[in-house]
C-alpha atoms as a PDB file:
ATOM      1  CA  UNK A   1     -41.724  56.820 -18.646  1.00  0.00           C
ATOM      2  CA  UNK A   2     -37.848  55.178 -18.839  1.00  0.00           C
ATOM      3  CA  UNK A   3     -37.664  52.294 -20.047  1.00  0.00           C
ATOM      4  CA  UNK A   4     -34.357  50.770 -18.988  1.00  0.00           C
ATOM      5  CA  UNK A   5     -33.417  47.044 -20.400  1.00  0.00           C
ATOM      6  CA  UNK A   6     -31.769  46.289 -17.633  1.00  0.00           C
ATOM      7  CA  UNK A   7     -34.477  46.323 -15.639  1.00  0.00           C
ATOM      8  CA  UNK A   8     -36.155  44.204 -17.893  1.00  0.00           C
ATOM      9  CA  UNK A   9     -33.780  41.383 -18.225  1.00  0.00           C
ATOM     10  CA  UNK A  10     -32.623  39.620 -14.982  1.00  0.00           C
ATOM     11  CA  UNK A  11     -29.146  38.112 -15.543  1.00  0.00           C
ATOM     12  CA  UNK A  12     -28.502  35.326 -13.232  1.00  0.00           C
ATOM     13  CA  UNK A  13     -25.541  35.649 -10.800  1.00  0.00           C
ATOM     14  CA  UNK A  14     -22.815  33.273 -11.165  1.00  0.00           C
ATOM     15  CA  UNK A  15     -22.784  30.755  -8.612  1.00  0.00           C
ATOM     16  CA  UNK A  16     -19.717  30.091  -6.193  1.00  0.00           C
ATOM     17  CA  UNK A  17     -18.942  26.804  -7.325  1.00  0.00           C
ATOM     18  CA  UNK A  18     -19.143  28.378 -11.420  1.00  0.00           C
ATOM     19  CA  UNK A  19     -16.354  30.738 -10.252  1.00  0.00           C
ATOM     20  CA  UNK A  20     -13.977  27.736  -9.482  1.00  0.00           C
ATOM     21  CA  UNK A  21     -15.246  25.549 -12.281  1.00  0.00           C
ATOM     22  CA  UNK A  22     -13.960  28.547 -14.617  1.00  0.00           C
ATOM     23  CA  UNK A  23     -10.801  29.266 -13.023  1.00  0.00           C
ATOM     24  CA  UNK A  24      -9.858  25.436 -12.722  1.00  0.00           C
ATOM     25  CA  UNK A  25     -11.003  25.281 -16.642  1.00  0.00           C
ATOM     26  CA  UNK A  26      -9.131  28.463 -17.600  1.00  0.00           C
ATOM     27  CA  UNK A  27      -5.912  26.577 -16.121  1.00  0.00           C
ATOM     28  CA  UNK A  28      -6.315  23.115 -17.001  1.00  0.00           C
ATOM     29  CA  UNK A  29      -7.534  23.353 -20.926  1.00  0.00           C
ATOM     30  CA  UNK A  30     -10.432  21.057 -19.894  1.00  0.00           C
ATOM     31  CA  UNK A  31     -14.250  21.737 -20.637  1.00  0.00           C
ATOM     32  CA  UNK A  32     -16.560  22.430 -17.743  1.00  0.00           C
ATOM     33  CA  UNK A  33     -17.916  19.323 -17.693  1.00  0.00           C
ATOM     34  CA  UNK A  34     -14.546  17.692 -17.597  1.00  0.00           C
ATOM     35  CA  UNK A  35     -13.762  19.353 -14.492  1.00  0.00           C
ATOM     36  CA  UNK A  36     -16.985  18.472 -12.844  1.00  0.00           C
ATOM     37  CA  UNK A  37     -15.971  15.330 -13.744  1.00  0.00           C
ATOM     38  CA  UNK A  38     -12.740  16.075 -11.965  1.00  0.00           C
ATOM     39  CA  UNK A  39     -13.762  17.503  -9.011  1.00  0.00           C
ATOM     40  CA  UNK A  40     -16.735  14.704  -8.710  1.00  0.00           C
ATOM     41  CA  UNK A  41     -14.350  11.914  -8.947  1.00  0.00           C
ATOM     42  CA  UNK A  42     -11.572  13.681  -6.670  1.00  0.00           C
ATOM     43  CA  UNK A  43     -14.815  13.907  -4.078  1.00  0.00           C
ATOM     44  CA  UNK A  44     -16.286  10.198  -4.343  1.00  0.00           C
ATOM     45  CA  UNK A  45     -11.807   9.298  -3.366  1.00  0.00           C
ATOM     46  CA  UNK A  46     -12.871  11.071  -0.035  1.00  0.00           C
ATOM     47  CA  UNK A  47     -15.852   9.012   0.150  1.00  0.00           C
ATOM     48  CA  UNK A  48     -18.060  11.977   0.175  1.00  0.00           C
ATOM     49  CA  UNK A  49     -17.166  13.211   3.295  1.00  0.00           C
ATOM     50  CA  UNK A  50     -16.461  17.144   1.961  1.00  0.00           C
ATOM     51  CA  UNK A  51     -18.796  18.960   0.234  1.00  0.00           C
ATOM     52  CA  UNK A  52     -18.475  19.941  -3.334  1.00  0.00           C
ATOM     53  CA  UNK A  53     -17.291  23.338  -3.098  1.00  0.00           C
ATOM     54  CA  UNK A  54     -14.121  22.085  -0.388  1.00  0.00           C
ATOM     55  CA  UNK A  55     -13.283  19.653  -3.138  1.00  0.00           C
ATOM     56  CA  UNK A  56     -13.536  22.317  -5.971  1.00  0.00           C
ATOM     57  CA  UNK A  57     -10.952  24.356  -4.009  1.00  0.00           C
ATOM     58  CA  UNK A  58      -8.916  21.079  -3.114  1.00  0.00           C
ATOM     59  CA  UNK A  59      -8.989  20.516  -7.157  1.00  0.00           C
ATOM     60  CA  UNK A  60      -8.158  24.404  -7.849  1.00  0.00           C
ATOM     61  CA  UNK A  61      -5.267  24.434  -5.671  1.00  0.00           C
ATOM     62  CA  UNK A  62      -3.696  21.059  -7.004  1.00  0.00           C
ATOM     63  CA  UNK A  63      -3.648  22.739 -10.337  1.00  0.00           C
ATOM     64  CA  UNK A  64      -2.191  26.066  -9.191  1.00  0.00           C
ATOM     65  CA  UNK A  65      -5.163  28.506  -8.932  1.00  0.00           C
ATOM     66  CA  UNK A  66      -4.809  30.795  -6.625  1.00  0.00           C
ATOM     67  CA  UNK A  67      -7.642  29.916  -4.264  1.00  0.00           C
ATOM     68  CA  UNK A  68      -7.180  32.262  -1.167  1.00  0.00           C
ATOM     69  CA  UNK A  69      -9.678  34.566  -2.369  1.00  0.00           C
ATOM     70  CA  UNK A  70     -12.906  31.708  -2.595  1.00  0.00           C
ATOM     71  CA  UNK A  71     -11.941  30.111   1.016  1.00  0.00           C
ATOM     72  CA  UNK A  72     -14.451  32.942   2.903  1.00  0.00           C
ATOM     73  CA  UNK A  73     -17.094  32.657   0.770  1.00  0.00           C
ATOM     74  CA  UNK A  74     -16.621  28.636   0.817  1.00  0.00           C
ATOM     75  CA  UNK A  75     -16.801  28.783   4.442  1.00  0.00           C
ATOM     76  CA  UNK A  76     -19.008  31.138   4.628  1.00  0.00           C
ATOM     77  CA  UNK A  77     -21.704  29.106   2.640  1.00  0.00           C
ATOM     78  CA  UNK A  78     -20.816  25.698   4.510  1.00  0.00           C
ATOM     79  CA  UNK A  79     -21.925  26.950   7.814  1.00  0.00           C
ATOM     80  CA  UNK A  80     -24.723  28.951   6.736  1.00  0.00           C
ATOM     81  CA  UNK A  81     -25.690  25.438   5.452  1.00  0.00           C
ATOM     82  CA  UNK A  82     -25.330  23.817   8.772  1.00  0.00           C
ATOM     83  CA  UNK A  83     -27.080  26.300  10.444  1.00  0.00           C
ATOM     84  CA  UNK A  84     -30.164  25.797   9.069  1.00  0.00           C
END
């Protein structure tokens, strides 16, 4: 019998929304948490009308990340969330 560790040990995917945290962090200098901050605040200015992950994008491309290749998978998710 094999025993393979990875198998054993699950790693968690990274979620959508981590993806753009990271690249807006990895351009800005700012923490993870500052940029939730950032993207939270930039969201409550639109009075909450967008969901998080539109604003995340909005927030990536005002700070020059190159956002083309998250817009599928944003949409993607926002109307698999509408269809249920």
């Amino acid at each position: 019998m094999n025993f393979d560790l990875k198998d054993a040990i699950e790693i968690p995917e990274r979620s959508l929304v981590d993806e753009i945290v990271e690249e807006i962090a990895k351009r800005t200098g700012k923490n993870h948490q500052e940029v939730f901050s950032m993207i939270n605040e930039k969201q409550e200015k639109m009075n909450n009308l967008l969901s998080f992950e539109v604003v995340a994008l909005i927030v990536a491309k005002e700070v020059g990340v190159e956002v083309s290749k998250y817009i599928a998978l944003v949409e993607e998710r926002i109307f698999d969330e509408t269809a249920q």
